[in-house]
N, C-alpha and C. Protein backbone atom coordinates (compact mmCIF):
# COMPACT_ATOMS: atom_id res chain seq x y z
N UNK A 1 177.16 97.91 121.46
CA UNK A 1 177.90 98.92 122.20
C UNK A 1 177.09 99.36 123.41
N UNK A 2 177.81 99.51 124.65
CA UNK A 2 177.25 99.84 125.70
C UNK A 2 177.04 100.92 125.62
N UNK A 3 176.25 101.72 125.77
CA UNK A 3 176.29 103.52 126.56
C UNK A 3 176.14 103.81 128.09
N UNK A 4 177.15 104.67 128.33
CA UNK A 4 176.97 104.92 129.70
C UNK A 4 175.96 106.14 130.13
N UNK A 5 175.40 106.57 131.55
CA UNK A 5 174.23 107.10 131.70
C UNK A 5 174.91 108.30 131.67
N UNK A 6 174.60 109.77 131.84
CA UNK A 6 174.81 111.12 131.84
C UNK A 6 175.60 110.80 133.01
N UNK A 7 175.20 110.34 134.44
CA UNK A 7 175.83 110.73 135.68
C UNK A 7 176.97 109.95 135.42
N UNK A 8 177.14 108.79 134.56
CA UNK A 8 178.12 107.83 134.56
C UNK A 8 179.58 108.32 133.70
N UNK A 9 179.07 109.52 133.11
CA UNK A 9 180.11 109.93 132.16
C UNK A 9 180.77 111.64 133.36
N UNK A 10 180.13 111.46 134.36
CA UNK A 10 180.81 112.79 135.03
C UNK A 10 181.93 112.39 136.15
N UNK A 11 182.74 112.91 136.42
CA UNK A 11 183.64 112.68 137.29
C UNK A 11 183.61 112.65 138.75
N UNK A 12 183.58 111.53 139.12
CA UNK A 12 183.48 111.46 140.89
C UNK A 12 184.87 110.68 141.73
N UNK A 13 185.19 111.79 142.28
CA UNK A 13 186.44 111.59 143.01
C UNK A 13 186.18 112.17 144.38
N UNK A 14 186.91 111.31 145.19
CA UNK A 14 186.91 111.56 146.82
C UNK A 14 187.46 112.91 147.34
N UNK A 15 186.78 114.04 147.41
CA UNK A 15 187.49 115.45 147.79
C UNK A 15 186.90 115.78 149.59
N UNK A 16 186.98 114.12 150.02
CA UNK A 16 186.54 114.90 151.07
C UNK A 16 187.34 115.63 152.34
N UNK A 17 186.90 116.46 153.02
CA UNK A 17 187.50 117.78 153.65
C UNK A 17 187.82 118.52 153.09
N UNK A 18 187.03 118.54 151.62
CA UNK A 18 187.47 120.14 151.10
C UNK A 18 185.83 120.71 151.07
N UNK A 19 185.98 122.02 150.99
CA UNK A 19 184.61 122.68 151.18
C UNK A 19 184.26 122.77 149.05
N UNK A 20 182.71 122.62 148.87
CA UNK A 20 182.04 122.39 147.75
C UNK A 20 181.42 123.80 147.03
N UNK A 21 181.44 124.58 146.15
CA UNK A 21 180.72 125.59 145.56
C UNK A 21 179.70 125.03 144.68
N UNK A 22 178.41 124.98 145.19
CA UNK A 22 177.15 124.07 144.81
C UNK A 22 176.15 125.50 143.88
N UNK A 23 175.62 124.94 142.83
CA UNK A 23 174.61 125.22 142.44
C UNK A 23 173.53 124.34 141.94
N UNK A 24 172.26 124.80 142.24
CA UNK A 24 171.11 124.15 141.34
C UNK A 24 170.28 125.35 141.13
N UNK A 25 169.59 124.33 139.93
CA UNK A 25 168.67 125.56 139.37
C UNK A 25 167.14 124.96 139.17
N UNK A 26 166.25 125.77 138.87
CA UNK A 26 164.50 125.28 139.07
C UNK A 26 164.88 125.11 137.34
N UNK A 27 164.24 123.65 136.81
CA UNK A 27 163.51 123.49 135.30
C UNK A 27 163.39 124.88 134.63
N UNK A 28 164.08 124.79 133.65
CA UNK A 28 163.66 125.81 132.53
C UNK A 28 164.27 127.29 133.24
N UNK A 29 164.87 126.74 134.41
CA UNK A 29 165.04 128.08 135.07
C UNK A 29 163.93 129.79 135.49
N UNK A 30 162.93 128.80 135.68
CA UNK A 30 161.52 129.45 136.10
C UNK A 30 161.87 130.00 137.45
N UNK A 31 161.40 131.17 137.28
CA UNK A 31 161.13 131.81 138.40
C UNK A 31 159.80 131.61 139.53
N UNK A 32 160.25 130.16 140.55
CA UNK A 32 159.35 130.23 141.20
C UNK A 32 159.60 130.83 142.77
N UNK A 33 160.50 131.02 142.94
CA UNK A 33 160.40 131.62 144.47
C UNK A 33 160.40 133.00 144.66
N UNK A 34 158.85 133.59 144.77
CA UNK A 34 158.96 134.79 144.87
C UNK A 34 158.54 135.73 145.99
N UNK A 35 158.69 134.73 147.17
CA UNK A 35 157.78 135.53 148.03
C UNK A 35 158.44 134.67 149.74
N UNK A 36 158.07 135.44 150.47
CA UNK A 36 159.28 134.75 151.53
C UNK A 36 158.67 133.13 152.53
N UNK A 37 157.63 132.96 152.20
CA UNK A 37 157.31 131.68 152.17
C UNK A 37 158.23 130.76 151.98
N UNK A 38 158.20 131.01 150.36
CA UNK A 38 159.08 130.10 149.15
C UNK A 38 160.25 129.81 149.96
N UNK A 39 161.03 131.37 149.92
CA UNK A 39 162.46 131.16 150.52
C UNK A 39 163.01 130.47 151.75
N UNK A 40 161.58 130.82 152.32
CA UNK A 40 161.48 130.16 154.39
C UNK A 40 161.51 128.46 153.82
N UNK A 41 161.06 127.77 152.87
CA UNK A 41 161.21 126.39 153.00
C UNK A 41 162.40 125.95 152.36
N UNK A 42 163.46 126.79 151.47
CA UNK A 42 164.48 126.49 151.28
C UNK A 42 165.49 126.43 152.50
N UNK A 43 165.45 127.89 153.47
CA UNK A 43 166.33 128.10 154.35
C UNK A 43 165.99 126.84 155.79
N UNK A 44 164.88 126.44 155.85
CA UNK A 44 164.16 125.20 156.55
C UNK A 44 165.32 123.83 156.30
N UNK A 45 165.27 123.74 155.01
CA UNK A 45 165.96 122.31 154.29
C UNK A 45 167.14 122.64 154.59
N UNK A 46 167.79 123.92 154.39
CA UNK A 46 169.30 124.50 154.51
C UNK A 46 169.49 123.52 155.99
N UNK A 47 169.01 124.42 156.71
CA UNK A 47 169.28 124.26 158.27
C UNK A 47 169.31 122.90 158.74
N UNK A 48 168.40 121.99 158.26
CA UNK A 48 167.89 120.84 158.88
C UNK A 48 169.45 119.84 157.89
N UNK A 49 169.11 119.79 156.55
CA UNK A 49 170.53 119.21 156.16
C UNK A 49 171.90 119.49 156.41
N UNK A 50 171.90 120.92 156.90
CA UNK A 50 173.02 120.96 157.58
C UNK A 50 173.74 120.33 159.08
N UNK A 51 172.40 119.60 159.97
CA UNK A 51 172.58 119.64 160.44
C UNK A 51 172.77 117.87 160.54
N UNK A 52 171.67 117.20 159.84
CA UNK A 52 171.65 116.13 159.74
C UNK A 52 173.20 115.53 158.62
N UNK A 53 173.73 116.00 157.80
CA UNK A 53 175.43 115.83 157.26
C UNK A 53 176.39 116.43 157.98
N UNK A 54 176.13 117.00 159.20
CA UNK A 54 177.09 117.80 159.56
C UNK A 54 178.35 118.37 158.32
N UNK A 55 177.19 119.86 158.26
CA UNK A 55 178.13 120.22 157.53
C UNK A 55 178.03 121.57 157.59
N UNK A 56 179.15 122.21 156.92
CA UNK A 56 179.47 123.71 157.51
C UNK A 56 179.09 124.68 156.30
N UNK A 57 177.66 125.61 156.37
CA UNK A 57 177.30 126.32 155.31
C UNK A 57 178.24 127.36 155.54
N UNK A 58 179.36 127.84 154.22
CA UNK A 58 180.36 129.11 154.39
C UNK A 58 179.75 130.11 153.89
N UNK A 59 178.73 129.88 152.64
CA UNK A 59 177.90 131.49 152.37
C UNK A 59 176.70 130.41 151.55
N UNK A 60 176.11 131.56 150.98
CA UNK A 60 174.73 130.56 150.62
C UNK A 60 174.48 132.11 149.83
N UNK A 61 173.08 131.59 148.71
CA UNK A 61 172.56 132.95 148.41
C UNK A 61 171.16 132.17 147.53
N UNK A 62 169.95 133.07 147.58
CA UNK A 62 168.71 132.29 147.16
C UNK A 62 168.20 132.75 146.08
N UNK A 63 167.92 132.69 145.23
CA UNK A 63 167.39 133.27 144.01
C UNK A 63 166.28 132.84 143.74
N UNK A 64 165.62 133.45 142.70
CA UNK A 64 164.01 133.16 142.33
C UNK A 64 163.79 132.29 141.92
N UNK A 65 164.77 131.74 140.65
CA UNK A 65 164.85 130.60 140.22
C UNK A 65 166.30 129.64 140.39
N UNK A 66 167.28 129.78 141.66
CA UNK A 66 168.25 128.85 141.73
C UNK A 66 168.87 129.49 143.28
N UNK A 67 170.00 128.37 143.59
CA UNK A 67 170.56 128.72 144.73
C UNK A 67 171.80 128.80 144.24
N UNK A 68 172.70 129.12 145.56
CA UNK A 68 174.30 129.31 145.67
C UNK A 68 174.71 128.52 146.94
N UNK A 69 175.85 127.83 147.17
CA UNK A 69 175.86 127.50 148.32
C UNK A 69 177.61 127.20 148.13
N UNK A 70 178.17 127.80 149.23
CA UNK A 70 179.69 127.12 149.70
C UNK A 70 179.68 126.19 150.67
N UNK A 71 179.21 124.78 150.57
CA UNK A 71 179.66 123.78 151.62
C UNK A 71 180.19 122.96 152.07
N UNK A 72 180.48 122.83 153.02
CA UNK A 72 182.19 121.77 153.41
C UNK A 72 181.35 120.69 154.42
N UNK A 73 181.25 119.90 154.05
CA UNK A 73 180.69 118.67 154.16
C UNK A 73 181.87 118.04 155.29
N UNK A 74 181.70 117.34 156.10
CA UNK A 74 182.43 116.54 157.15
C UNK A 74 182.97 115.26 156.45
N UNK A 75 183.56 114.52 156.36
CA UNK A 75 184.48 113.72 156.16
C UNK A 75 183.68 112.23 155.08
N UNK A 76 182.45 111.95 156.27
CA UNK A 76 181.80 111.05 155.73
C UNK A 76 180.52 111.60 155.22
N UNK A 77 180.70 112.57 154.78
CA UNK A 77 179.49 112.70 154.10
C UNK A 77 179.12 113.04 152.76
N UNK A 78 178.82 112.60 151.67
CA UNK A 78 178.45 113.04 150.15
C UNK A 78 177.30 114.00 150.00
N UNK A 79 178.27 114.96 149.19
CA UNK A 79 177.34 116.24 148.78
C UNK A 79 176.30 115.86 148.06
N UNK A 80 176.54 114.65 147.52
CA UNK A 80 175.22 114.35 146.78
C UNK A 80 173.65 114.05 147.26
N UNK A 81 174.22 113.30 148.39
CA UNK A 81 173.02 113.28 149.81
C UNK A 81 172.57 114.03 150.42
N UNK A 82 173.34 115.41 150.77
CA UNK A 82 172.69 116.53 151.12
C UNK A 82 171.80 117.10 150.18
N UNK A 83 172.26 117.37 148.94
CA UNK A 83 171.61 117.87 147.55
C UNK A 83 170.84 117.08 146.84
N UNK A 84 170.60 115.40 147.43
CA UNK A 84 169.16 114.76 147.43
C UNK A 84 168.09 115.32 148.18
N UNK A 85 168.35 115.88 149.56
CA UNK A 85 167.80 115.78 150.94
C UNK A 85 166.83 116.90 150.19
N UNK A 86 167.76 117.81 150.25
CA UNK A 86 167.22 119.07 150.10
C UNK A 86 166.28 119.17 148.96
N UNK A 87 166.68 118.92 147.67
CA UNK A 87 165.81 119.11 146.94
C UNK A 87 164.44 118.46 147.11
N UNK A 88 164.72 117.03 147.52
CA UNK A 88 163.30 116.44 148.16
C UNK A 88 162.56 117.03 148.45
N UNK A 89 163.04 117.37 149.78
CA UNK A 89 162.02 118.48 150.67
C UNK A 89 161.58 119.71 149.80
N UNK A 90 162.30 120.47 149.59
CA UNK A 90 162.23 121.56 149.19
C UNK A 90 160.76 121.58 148.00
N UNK A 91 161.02 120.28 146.96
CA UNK A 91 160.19 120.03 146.10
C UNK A 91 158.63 119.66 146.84
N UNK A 92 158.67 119.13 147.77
CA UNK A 92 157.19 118.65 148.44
C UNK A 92 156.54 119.79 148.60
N UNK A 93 157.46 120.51 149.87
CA UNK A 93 156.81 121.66 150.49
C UNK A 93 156.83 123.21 149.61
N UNK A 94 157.39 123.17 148.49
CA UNK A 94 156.91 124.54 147.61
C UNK A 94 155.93 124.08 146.63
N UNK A 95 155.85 122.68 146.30
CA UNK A 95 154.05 122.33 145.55
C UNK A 95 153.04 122.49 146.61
N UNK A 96 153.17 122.33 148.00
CA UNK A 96 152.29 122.20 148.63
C UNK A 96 152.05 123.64 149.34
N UNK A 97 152.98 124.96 149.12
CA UNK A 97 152.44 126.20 149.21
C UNK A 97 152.08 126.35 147.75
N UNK A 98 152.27 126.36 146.85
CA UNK A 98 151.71 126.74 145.43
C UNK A 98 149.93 126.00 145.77
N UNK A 99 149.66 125.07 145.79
CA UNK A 99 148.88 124.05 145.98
C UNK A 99 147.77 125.63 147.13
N UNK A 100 148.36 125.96 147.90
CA UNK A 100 147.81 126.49 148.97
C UNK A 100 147.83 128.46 148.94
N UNK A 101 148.63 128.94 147.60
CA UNK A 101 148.01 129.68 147.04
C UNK A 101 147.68 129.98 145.47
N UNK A 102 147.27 128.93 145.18
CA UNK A 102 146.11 128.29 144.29
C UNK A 102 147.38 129.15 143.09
N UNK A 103 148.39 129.16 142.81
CA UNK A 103 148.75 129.57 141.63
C UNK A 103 149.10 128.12 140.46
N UNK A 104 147.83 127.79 140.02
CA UNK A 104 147.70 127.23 139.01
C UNK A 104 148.90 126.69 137.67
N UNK A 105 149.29 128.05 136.99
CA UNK A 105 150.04 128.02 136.45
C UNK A 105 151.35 127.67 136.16
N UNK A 106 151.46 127.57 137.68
CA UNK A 106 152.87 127.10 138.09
C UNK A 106 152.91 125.68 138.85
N UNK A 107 151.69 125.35 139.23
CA UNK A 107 151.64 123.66 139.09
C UNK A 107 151.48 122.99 137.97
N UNK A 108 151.04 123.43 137.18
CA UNK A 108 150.71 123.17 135.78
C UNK A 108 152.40 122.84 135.04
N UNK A 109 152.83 123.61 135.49
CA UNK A 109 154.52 123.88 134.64
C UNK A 109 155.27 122.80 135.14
N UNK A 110 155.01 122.39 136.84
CA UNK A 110 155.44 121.77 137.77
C UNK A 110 155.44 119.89 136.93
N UNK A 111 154.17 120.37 136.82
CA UNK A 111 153.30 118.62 136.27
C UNK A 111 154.20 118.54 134.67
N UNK A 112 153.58 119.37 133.74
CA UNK A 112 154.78 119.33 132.80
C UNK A 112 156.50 118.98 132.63
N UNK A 113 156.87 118.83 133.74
CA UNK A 113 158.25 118.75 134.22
C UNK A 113 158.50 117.62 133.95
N UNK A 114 157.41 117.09 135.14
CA UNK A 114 157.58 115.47 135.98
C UNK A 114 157.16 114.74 134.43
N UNK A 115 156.83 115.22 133.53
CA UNK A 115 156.09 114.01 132.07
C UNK A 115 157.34 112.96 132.01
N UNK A 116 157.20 112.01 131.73
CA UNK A 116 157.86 110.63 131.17
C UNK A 116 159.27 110.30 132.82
N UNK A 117 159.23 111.20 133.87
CA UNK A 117 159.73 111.29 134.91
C UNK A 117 159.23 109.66 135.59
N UNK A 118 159.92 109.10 135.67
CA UNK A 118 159.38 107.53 136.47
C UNK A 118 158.98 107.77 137.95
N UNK A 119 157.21 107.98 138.24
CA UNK A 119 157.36 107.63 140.05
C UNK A 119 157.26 109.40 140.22
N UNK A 120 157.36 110.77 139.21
CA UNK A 120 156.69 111.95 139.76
C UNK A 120 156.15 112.26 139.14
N UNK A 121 155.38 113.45 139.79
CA UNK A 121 154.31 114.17 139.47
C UNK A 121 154.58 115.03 139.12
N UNK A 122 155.28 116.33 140.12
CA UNK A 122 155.91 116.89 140.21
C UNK A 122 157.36 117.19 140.02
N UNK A 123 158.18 118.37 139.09
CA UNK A 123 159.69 118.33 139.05
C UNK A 123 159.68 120.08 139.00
N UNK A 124 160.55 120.60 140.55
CA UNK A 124 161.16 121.61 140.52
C UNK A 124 162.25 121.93 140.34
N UNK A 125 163.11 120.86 140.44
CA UNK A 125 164.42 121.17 140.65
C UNK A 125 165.29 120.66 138.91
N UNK A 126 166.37 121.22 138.56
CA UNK A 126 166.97 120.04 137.30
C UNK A 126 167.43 118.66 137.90
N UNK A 127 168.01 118.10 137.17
CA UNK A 127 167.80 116.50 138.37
C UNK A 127 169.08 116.97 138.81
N UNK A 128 170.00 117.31 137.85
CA UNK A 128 171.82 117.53 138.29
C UNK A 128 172.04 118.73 139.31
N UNK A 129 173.03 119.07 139.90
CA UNK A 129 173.37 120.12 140.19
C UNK A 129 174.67 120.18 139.80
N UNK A 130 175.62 121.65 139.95
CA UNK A 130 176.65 121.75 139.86
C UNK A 130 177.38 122.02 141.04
N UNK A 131 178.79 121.51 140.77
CA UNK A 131 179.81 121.51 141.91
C UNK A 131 181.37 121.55 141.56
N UNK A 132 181.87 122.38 142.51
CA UNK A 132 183.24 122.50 141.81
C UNK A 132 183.68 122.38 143.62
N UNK A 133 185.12 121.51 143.69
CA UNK A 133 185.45 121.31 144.87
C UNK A 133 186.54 122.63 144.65
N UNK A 134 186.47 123.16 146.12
CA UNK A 134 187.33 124.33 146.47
C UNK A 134 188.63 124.45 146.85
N UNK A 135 189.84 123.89 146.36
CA UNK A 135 190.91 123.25 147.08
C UNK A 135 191.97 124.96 147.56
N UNK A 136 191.52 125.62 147.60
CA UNK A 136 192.33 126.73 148.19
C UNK A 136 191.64 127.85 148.11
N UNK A 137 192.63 128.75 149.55
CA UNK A 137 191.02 129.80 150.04
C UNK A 137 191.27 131.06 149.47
N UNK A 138 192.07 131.33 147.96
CA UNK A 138 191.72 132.12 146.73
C UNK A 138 190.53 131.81 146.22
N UNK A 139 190.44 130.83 145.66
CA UNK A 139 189.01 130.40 145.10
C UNK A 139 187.61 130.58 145.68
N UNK A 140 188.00 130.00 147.19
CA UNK A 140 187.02 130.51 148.11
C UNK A 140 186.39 131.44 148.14
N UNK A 141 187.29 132.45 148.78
CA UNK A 141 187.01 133.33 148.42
C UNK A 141 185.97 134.06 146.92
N UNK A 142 187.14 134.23 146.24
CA UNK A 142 185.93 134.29 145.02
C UNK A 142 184.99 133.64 144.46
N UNK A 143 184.36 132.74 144.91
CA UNK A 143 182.99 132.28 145.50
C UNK A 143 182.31 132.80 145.70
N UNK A 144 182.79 132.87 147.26
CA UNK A 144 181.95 134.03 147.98
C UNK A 144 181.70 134.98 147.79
N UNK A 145 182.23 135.49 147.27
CA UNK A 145 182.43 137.17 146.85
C UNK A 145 181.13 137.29 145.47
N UNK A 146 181.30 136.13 144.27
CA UNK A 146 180.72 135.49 143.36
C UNK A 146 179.06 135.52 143.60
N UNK A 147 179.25 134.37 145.17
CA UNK A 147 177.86 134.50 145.39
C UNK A 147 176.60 135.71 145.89
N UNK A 148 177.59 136.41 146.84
CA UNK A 148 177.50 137.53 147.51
C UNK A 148 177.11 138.65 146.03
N UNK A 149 177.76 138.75 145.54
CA UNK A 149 177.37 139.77 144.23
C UNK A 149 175.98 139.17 143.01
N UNK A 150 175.63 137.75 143.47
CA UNK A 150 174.64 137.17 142.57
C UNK A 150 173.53 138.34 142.38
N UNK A 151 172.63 138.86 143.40
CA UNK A 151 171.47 139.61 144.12
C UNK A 151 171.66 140.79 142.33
N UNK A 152 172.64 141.67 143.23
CA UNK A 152 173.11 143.19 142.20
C UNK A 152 173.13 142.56 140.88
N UNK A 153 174.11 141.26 140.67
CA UNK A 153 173.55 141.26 139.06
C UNK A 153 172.58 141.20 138.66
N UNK A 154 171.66 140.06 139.29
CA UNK A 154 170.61 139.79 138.92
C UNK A 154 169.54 141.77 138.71
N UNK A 155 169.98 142.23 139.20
CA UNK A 155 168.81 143.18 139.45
C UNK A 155 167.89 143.46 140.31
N UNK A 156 168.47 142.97 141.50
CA UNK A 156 167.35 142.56 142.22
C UNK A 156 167.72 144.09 143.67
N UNK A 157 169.25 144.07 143.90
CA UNK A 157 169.15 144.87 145.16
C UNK A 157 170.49 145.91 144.55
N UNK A 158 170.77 147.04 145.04
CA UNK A 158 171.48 147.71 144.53
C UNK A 158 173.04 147.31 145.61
N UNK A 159 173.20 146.78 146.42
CA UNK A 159 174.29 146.36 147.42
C UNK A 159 174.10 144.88 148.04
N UNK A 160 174.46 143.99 147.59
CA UNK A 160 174.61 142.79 148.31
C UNK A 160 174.09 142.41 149.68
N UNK A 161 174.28 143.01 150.90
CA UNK A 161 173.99 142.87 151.89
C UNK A 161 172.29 143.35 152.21
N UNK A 162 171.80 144.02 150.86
CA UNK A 162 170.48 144.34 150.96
C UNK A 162 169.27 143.03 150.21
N UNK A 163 170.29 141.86 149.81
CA UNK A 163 169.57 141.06 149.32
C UNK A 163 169.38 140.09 150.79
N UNK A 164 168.46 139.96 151.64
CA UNK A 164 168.00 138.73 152.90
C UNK A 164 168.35 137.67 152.75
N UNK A 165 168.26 137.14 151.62
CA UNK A 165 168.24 135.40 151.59
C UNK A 165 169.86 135.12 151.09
N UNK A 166 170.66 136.05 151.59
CA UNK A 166 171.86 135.73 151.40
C UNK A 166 173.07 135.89 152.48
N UNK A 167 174.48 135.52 152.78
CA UNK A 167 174.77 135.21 153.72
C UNK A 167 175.37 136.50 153.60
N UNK A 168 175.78 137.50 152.81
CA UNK A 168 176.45 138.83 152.39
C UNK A 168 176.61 139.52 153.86
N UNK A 169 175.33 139.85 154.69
CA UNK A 169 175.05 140.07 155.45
C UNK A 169 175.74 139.64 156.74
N UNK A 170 176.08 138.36 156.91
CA UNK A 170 176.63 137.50 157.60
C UNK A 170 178.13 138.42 158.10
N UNK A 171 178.57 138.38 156.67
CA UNK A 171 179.73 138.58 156.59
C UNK A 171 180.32 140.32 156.78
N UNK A 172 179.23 140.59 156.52
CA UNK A 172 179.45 142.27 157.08
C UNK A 172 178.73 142.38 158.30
N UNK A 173 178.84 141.29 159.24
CA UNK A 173 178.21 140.99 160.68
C UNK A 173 177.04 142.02 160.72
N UNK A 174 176.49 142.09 159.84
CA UNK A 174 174.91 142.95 160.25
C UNK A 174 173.96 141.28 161.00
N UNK A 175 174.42 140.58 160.06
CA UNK A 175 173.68 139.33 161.01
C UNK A 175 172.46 139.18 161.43
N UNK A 176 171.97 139.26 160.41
CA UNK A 176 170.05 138.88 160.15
C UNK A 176 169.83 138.32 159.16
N UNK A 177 170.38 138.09 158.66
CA UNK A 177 170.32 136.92 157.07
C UNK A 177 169.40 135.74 157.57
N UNK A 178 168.95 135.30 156.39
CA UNK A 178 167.87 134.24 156.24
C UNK A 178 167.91 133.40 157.27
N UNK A 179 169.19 132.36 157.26
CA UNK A 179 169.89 131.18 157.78
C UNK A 179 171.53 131.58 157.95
N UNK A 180 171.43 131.15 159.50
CA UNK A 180 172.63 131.21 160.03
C UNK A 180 173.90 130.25 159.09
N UNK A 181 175.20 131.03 159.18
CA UNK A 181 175.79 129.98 158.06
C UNK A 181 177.20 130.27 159.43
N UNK A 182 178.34 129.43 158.86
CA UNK A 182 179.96 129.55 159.30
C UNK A 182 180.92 130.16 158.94
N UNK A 183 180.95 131.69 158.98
CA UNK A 183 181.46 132.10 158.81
C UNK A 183 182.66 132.96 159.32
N UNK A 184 183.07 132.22 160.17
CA UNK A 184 184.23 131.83 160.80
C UNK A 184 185.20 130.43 160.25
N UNK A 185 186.05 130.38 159.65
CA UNK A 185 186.52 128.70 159.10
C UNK A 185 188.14 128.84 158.56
């Protein structure tokens, strides 16, 4: 009997020109981004893959240990390639600030990850992410709204627009948020 692989048993269908509600999360769901470094090399990868898939970030939101992202990807492009790109990067350059403020413990956790991993050392990210395609702008919406409220649940800010690394801000045109997103669409 054959078995098929984890990715081989998930569903991939052509949704393109519809916008994507993306999550990933850090291993074990560890809290490593805690300091605006961290966040500056996520919003770095944001920007640069957005620009290299041409694709349209509608809200975004950053957490300690995971992201949020609404993105509508251009025609020819797979979300999966952006959400290679990024994590790549993202994974180099937050071992190599950990690496550079010597927090041990959390390379240590890092290396633990990557065990029986073929070819790393290092593993920040889970390998999967999640995605739900957005086919109407009810849903959208509550997304956004979804992501925008992540911050307050978590505990982190008492009003949405007081969490930075999120597009909340955007959208109540105070407009200083992390990374510029499209929020116009």
């Amino acid at each position: 009997m054959r078995v098929k692989s984890i990715m081989g048993l998930r569903n991939r269908w052509n949704y393109s020109g519809y916008p994507y509600f993306l999550t990933t999360t850090t291993v074990n769901r560890v809290n490593i981004f805690k300091n605006n470094s961290h966040f500056d090399v996520l919003c770095k990868s944001l920007t640069f893959c957005r620009k290299k898939f041409s694709c349209r970030l509608l809200a975004y939101c950053l957490m300690p240990n995971h992201i949020h992202l609404v993105l509508w990807p251009d025609q020819k492009t797979a979300v999966s390639d952006f959400m290679r790109d990024f994590k790549k990067y993202t994974s180099v350059q937050i071992r190599k600030l950990l690496e550079q403020q010597e927090e041990i413990g959390h390379l240590a956790m890092l290396r633990i990850n990557a065990q029986g991993m073929r070819g790393q050392v290092f593993k920040l990210w889970q390998s999967r992410f999640d995605d739900l395609v957005l086919t109407n702008l009810k849903t959208i919406k509550t997304k956004i709204n979804y992501i925008h409220e992540n911050p307050v649940r978590k505990g982190l800010v008492l009003k949405p627009e007081d969490w930075f690394y999120s597009s909340a801000r955007d959208y109540l045109l105070i407009r200083t948020s992390a990374t510029q997103v499209d929020s116009i669409w």
